[in-house]
Protein backbone atom coordinates (compact mmCIF):
# COMPACT_ATOMS: atom_id res chain seq x y z
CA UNK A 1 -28.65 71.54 -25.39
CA UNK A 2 -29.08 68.09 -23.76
CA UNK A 3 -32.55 67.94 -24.40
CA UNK A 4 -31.84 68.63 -27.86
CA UNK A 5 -29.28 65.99 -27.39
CA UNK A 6 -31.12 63.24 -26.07
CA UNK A 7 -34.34 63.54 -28.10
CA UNK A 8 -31.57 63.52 -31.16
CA UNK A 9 -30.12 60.47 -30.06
CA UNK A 10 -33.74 58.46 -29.14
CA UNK A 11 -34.68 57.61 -32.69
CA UNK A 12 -30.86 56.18 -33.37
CA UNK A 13 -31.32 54.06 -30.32
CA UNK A 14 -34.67 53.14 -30.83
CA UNK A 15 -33.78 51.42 -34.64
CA UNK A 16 -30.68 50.23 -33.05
CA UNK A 17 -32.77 48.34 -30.90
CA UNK A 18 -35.65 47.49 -33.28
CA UNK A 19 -32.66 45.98 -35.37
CA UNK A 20 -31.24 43.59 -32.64
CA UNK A 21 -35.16 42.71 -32.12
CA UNK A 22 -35.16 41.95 -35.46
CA UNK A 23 -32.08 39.63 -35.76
CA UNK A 24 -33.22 38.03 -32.68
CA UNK A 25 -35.58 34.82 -34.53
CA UNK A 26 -33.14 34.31 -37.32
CA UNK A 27 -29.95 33.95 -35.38
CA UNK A 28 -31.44 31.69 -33.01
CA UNK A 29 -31.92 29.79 -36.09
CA UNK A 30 -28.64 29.48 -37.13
CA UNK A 31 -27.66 28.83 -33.09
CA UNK A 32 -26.39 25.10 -33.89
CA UNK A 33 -28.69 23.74 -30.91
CA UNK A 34 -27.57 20.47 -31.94
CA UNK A 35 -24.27 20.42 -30.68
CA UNK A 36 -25.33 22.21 -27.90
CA UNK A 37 -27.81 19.16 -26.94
CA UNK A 38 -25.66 16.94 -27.44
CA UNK A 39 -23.20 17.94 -25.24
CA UNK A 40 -25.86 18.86 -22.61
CA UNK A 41 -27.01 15.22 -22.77
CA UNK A 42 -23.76 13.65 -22.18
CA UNK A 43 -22.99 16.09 -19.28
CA UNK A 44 -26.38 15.36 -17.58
CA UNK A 45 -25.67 11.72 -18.22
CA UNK A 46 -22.03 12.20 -16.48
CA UNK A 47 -23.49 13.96 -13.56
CA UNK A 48 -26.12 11.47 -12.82
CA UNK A 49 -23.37 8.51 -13.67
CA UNK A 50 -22.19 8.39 -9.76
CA UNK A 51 -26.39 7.98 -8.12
CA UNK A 52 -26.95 5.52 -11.05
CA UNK A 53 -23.69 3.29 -9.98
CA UNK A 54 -25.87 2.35 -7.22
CA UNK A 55 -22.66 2.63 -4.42
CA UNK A 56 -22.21 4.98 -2.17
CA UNK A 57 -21.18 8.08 -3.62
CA UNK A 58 -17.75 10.26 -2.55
CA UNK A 59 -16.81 13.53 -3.06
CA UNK A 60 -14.38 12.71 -5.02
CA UNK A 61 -16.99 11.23 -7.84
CA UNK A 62 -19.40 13.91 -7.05
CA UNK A 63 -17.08 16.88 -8.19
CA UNK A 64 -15.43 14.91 -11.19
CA UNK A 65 -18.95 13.99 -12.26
CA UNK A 66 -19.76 17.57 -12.38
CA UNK A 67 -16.16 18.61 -13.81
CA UNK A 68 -17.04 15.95 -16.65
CA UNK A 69 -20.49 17.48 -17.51
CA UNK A 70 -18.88 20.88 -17.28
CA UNK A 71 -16.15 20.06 -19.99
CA UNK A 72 -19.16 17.98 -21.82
CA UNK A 73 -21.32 21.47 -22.07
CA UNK A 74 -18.29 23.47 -23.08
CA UNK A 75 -17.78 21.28 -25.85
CA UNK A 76 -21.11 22.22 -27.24
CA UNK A 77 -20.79 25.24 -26.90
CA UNK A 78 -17.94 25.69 -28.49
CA UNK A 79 -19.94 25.25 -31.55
CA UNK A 80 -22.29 28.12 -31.00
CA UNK A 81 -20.66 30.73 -33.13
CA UNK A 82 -20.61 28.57 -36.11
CA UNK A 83 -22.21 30.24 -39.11
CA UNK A 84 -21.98 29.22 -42.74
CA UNK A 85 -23.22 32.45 -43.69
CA UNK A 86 -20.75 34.03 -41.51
CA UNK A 87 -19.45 36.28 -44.94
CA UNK A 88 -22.84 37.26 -46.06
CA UNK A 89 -24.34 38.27 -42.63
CA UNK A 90 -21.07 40.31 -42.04
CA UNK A 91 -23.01 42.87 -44.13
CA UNK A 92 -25.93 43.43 -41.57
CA UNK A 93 -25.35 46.91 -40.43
CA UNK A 94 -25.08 45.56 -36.70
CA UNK A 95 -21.48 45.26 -35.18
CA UNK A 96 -20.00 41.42 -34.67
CA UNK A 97 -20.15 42.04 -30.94
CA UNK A 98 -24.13 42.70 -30.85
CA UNK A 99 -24.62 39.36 -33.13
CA UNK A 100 -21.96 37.55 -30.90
CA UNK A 101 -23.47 39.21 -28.07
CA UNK A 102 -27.57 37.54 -29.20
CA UNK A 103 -26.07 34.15 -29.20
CA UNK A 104 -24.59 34.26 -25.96
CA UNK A 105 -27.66 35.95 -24.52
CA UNK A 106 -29.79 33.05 -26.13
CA UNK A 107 -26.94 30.29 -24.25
CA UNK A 108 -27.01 31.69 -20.94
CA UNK A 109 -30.86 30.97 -19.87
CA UNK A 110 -30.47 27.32 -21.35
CA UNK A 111 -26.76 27.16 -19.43
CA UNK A 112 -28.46 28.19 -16.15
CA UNK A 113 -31.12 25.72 -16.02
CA UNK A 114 -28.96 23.21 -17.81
CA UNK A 115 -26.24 23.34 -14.85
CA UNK A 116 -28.96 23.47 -12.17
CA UNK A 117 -30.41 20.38 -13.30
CA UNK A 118 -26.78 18.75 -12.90
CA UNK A 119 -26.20 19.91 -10.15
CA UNK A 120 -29.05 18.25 -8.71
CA UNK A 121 -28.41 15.45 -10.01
CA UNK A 122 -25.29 14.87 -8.05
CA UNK A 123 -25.96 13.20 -4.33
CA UNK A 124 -26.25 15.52 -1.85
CA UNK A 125 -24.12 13.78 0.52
CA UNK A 126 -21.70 13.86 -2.20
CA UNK A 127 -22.15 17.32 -3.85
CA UNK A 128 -19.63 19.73 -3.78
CA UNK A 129 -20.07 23.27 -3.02
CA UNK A 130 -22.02 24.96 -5.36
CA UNK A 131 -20.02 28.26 -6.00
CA UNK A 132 -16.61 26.69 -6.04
CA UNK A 133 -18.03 24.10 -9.54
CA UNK A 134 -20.31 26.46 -10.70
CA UNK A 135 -17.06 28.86 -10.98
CA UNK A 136 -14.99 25.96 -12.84
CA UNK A 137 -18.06 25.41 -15.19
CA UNK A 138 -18.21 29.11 -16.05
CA UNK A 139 -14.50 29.38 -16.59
CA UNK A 140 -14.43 26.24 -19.05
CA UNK A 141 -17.64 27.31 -20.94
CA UNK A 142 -15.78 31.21 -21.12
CA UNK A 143 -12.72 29.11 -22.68
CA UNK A 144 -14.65 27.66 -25.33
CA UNK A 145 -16.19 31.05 -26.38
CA UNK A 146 -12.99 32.54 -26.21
CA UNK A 147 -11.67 29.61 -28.52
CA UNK A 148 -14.58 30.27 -30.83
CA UNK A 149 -14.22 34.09 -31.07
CA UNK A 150 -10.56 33.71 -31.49
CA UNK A 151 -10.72 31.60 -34.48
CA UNK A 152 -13.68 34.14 -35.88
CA UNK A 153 -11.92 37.12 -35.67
CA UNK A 154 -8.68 35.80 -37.00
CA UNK A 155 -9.23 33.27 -39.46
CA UNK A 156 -12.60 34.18 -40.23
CA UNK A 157 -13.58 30.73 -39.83
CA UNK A 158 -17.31 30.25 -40.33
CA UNK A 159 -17.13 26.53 -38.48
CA UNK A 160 -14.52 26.68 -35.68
CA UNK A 161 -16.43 24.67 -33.67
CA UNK A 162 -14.66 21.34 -34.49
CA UNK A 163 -10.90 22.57 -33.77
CA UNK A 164 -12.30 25.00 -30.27
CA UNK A 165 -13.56 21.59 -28.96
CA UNK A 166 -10.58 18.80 -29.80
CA UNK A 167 -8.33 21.73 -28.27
CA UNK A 168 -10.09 22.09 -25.30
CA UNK A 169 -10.87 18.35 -24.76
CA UNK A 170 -6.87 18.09 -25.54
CA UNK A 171 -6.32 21.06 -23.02
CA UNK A 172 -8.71 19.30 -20.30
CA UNK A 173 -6.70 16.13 -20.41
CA UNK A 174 -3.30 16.72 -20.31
CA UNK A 175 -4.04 20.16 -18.02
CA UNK A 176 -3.80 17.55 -14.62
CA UNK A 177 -1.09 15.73 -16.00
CA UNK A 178 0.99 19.01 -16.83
CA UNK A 179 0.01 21.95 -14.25
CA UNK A 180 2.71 23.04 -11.57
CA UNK A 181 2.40 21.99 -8.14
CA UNK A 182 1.95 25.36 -6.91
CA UNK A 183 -1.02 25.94 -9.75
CA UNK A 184 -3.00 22.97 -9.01
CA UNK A 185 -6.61 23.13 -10.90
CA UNK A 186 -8.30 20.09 -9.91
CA UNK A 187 -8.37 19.82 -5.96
CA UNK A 188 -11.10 17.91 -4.06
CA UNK A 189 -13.27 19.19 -1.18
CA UNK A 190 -11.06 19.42 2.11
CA UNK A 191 -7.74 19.24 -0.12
CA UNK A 192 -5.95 22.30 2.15
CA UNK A 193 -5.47 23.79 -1.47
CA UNK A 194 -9.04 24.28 -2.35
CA UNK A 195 -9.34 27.76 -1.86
CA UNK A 196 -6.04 28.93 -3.89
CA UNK A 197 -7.50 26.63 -6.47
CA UNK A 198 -10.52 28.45 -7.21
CA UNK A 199 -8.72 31.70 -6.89
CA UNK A 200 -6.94 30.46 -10.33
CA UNK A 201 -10.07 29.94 -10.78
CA UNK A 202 -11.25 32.81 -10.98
CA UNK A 203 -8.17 34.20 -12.65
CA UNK A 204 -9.11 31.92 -15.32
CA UNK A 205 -12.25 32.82 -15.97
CA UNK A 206 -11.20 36.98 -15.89
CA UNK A 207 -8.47 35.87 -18.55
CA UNK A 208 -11.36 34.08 -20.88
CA UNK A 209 -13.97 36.91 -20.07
CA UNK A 210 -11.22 39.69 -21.23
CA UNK A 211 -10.29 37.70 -24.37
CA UNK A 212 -13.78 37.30 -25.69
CA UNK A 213 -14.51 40.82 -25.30
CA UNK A 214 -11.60 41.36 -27.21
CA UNK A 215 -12.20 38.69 -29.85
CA UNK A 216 -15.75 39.95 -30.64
CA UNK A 217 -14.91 43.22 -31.58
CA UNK A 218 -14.27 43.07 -35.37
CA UNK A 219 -10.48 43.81 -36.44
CA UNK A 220 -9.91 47.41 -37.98
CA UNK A 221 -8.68 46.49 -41.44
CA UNK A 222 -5.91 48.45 -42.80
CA UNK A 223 -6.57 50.53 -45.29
CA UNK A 224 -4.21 51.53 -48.51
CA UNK A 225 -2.92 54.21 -47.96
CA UNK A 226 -3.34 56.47 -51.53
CA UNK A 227 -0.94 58.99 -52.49
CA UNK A 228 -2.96 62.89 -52.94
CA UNK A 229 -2.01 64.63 -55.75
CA UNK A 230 -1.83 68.37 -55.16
CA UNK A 231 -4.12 69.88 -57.71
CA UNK A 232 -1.97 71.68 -60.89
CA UNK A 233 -1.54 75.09 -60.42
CA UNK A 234 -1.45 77.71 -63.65
């Protein structure tokens, strides 16, 4: 019985897969690499902005450098499920999650090396530690997917792009001005409140994780609800 099983459900997985191989060239196509460049280029240029001042370089540059070229990447990315031919693809007989799923598989290789390469360009003298940003970088780039999926699956929007990223540059701004003292974001190296900052952190990035798994799952559409007529007896 599970043999029969198994070799009954090979061939189903096998063109499931041969269909996400498939899709694979034209939605990295469609991936708006533009935006995504362009807000890699300004966040490399913000991380590199404290060695090219030329001064001597404190933590307290080196972390907001990186914090800048984290919100600068997000911003991009915020972009990347934009699709003008968001209604015609919708078609494809592959669920929204798998498609969503391809683009953020084809962001997260670039993202890696992208971040590294920031990273680095921060001082070392100056360079904060490595898991504690990389963790804030994560969560903001997981709020601007979340952004993006939200506005898919409930407006349909086929270019949400534009509003995700003036709400989260909005967000990022007044989000030090407005937190509560006891939920402070934005600490320094050696603030006594680093720790419990990255464990909101990480709450943070949970919270956007959840609601883009969420989001990417296509809404069950109601159906009307018909009225059976009981056949005429005689």
């Amino acid at each position: 019985m599970t043999a029969t099983r198994t070799a009954g459900n090979t061939p189903a997985r096998a063109a499931r897969r041969g269909v996400l191989l498939q899709l694979v060239r034209p939605v990295a196509r469609t991936v708006p690499w533009w935006a995504l460049a362009a807000g890699g280029g300004l966040g490399l240029l913000a991380a590199a902005l404290p060695r090219l001042s030329g001064g001597e370089v404190t933590p307290w540059a080196g972390v907001n450098a990186l914090r800048a070229a984290a919100l600068c990447f997000a911003l991009g990315a915020a972009f990347l499920l934009d699709d003008p031919a968001r209604q015609t693809t919708a078609a494809v007989p592959v669920r929204r999650v798998l498609r969503h799923a391809l683009r953020c598989g084809l962001l997260l290789p670039v993202a890696a090396a992208w971040w590294t390469t920031a990273v680095l360009l921060v001082p070392q003298a100056a360079r904060p530690p490595a898991g504690a940003v990389t963790l804030e970088a994560a969560t903001a780039l997981a709020l601007a997917l979340a952004g993006a999926a939200y506005a898919v699956r409930r407006r349909g929007a086929d270019r949400p792009g534009q509003a995700v990223s003036a709400t989260l540059l909005v967000t990022a701004v007044l989000a030090p001005l407005l937190s509560p003292a006891d939920w402070a974001l934005f600490t320094t190296p050696g603030d006594p409140h680093w720790e419990d900052a990255h464990g909101h952190w990480t709450l943070l990035l949970c919270a956007a994780l959840l609601a883009v798994a969420v989001c990417c799952v296509e809404p069950v559409r109601r159906r009307t609800l018909r009225t059976l007529r009981s056949p005429s007896r005689s």
